[in-house]
N, C-alpha and C. Protein backbone atom coordinates (compact mmCIF):
# COMPACT_ATOMS: atom_id res chain seq x y z
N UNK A 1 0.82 -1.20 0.00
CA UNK A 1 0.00 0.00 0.00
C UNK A 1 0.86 1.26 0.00
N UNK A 2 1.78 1.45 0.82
CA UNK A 2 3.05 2.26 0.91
C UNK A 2 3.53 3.12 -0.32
N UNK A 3 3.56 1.62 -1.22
CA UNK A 3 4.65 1.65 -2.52
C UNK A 3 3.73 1.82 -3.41
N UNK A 4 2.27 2.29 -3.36
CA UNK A 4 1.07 2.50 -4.18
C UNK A 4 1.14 3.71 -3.99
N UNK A 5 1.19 3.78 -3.60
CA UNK A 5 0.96 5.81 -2.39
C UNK A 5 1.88 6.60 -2.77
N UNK A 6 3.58 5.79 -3.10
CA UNK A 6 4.46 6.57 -3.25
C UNK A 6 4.52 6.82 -4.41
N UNK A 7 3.95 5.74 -5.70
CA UNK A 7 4.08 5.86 -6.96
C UNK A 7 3.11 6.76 -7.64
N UNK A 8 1.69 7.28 -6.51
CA UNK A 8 0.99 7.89 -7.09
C UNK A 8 1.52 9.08 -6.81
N UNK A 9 2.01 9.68 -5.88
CA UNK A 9 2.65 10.99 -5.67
C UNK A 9 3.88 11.55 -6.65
N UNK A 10 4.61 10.34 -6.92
CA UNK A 10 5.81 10.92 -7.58
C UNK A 10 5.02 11.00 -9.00
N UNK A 11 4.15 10.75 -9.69
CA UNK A 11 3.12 10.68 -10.78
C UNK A 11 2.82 11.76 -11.08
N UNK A 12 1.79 12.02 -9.83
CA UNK A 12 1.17 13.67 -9.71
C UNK A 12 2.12 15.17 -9.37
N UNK A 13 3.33 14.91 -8.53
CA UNK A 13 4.37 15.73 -8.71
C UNK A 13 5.22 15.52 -10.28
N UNK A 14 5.27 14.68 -11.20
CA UNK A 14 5.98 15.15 -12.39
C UNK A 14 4.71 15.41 -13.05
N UNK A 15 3.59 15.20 -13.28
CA UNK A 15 2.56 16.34 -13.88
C UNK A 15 2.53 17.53 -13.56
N UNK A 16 2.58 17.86 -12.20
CA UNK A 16 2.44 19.54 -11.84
C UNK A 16 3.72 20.01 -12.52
N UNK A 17 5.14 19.71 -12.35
CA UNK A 17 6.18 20.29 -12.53
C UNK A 17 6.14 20.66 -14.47
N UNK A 18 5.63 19.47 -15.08
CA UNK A 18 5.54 19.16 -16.64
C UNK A 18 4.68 20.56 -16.95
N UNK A 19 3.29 20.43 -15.96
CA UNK A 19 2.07 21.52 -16.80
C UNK A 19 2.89 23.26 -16.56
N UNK A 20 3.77 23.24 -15.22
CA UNK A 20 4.27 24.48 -14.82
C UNK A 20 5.69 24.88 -15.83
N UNK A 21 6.27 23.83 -16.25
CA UNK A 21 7.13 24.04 -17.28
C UNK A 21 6.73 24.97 -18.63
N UNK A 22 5.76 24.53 -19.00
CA UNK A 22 4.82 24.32 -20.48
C UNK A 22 4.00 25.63 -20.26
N UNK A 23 3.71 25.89 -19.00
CA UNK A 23 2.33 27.46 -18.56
C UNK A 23 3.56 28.48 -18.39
N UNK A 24 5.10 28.37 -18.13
CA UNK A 24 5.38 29.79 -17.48
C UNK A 24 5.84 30.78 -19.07
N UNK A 25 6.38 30.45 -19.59
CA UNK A 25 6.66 31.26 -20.56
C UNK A 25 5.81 32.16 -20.90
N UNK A 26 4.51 31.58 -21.22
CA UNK A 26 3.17 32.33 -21.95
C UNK A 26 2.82 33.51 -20.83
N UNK A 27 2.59 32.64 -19.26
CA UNK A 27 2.44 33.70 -18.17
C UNK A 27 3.36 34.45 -17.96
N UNK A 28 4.76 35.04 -18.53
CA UNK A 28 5.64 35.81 -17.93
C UNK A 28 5.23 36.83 -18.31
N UNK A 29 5.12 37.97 -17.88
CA UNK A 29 5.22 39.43 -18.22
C UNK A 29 6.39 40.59 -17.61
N UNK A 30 7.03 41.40 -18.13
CA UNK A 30 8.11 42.12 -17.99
C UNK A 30 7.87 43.40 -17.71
N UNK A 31 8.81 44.36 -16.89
CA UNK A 31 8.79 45.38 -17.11
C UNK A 31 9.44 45.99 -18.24
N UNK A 32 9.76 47.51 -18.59
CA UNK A 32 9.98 48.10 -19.68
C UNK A 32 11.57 47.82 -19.84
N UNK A 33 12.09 47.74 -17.94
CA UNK A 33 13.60 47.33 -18.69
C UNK A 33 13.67 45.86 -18.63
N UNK A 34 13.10 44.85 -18.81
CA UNK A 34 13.36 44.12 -18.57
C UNK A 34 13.03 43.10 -17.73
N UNK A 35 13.09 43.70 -16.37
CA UNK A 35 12.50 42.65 -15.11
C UNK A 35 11.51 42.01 -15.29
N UNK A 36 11.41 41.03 -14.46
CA UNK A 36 10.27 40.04 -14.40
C UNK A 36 9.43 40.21 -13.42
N UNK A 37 8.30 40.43 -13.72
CA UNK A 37 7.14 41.12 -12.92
C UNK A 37 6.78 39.59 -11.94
N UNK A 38 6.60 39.86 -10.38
CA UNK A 38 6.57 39.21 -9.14
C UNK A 38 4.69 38.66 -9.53
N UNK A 39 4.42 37.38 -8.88
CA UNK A 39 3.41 37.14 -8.78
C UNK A 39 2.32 38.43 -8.18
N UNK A 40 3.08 38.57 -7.17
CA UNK A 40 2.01 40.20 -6.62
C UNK A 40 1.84 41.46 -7.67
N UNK A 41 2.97 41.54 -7.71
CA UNK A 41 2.62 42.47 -9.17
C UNK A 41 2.12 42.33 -10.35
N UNK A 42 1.94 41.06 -10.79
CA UNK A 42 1.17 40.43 -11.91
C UNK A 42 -0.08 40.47 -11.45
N UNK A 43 -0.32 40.35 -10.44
CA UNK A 43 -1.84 40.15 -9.64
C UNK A 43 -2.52 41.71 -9.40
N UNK A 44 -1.97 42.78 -8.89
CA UNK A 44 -1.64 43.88 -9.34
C UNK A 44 -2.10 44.32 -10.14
N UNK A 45 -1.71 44.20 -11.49
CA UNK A 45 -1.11 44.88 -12.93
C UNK A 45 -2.75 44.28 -13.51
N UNK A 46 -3.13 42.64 -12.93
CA UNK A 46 -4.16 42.17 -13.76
C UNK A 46 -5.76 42.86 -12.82
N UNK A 47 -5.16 43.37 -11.87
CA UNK A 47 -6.59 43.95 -10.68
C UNK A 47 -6.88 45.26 -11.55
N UNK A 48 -6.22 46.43 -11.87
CA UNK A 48 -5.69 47.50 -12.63
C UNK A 48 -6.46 47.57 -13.56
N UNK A 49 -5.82 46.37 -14.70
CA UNK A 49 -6.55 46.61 -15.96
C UNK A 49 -8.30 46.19 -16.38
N UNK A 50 -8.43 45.30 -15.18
CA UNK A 50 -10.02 44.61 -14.90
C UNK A 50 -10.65 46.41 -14.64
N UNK A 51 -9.85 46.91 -13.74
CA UNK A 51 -10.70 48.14 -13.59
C UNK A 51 -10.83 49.05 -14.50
N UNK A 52 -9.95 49.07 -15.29
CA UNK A 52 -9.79 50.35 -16.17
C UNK A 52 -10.90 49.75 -17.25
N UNK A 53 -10.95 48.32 -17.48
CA UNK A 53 -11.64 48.38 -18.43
C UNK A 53 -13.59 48.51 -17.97
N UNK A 54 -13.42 47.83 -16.48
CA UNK A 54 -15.16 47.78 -16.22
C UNK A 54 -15.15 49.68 -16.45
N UNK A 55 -14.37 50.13 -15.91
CA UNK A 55 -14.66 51.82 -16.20
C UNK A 55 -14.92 52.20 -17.42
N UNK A 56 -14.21 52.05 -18.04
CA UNK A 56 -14.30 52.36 -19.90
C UNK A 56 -15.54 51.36 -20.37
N UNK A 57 -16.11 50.63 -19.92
CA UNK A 57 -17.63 49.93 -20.23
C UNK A 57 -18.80 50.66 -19.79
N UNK A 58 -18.49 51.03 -18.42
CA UNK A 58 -19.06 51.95 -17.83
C UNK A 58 -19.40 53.25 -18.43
N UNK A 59 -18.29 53.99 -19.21
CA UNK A 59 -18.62 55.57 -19.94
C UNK A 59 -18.98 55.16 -21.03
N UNK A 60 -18.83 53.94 -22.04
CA UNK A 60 -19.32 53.68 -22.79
C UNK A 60 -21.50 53.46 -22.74
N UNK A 61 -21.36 52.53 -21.64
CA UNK A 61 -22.47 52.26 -21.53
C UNK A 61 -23.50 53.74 -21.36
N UNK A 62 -22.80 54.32 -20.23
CA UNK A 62 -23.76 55.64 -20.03
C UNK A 62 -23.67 56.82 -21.45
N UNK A 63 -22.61 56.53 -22.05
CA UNK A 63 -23.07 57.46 -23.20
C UNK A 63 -24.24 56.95 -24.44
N UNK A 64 -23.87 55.90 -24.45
CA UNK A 64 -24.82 54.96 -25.48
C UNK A 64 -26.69 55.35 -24.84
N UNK A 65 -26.74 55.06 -23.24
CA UNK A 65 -27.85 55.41 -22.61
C UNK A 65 -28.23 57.08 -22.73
N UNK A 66 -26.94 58.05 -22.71
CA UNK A 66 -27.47 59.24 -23.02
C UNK A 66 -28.48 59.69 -24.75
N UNK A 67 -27.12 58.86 -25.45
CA UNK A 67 -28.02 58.99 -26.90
C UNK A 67 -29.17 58.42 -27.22
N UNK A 68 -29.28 57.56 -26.19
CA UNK A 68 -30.95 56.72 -26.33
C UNK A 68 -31.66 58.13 -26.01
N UNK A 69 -31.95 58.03 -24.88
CA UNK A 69 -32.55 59.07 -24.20
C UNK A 69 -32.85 60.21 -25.40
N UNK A 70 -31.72 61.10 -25.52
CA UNK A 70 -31.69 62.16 -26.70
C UNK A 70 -32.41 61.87 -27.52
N UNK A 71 -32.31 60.90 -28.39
CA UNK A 71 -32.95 60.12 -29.81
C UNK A 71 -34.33 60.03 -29.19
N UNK A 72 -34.90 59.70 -28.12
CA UNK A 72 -36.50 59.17 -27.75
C UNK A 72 -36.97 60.66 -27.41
N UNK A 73 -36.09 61.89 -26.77
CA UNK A 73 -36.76 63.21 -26.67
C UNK A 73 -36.53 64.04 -28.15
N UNK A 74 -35.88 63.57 -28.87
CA UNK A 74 -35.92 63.88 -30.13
C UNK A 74 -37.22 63.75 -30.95
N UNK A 75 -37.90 62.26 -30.81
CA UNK A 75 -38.74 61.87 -31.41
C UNK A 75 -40.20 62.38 -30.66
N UNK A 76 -39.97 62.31 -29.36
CA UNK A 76 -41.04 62.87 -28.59
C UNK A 76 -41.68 64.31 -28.92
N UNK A 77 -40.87 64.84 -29.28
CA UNK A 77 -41.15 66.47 -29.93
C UNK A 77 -42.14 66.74 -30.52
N UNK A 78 -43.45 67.34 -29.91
CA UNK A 78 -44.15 68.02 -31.08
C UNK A 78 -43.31 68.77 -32.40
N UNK A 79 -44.28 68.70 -33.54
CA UNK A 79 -44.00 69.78 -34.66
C UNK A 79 -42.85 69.24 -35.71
N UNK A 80 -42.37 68.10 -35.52
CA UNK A 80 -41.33 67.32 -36.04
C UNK A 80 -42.11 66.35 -36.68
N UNK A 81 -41.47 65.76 -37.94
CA UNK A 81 -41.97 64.47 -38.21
C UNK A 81 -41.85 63.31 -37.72
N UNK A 82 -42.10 61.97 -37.28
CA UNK A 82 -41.73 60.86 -37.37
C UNK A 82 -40.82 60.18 -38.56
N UNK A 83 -40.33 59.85 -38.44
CA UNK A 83 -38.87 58.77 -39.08
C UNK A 83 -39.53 57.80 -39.24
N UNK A 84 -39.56 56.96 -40.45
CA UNK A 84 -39.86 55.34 -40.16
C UNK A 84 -38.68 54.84 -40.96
């Protein structure tokens, strides 16, 4: 049972080491000179850009909602025609 136990571990430790070989390259990211950006700072850098972009969805969204708006008091207007 021992020697079952031990063969499944050394198994599952050269898979993790194999998949972490094969994943780091793609995951590395650098600074401008060079350095290699720290797990915290990757974590960081990826918190950052999640925000910048829900923000920029955000002014997007509310301008798209302003031109609705505009376009429906546009149409609402006495003395104007309807569009079809």
């Amino acid at each position: 049972m021992a020697a079952r136990s031990l063969a499944s571990r050394a198994l599952t430790a050269t898979r993790l080491m194999d998949s972490t070989r094969r994943a780091a390259p793609a995951a590395t990211r650098f600074f401008g000179d060079g350095r290699v950006l720290s797990e915290e700072e990757r974590a960081k850098e990826t918190v950052y850009i999640q925000k910048m972009e829900r923000e920029r969805l955000e002014k997007l969204k509310k301008k798209a909602e302003k031109e609705q708006a505009e376009k429906d008091d546009a149409d609402k207007k006495p003395g104007q025609k309807a569009s079809s």
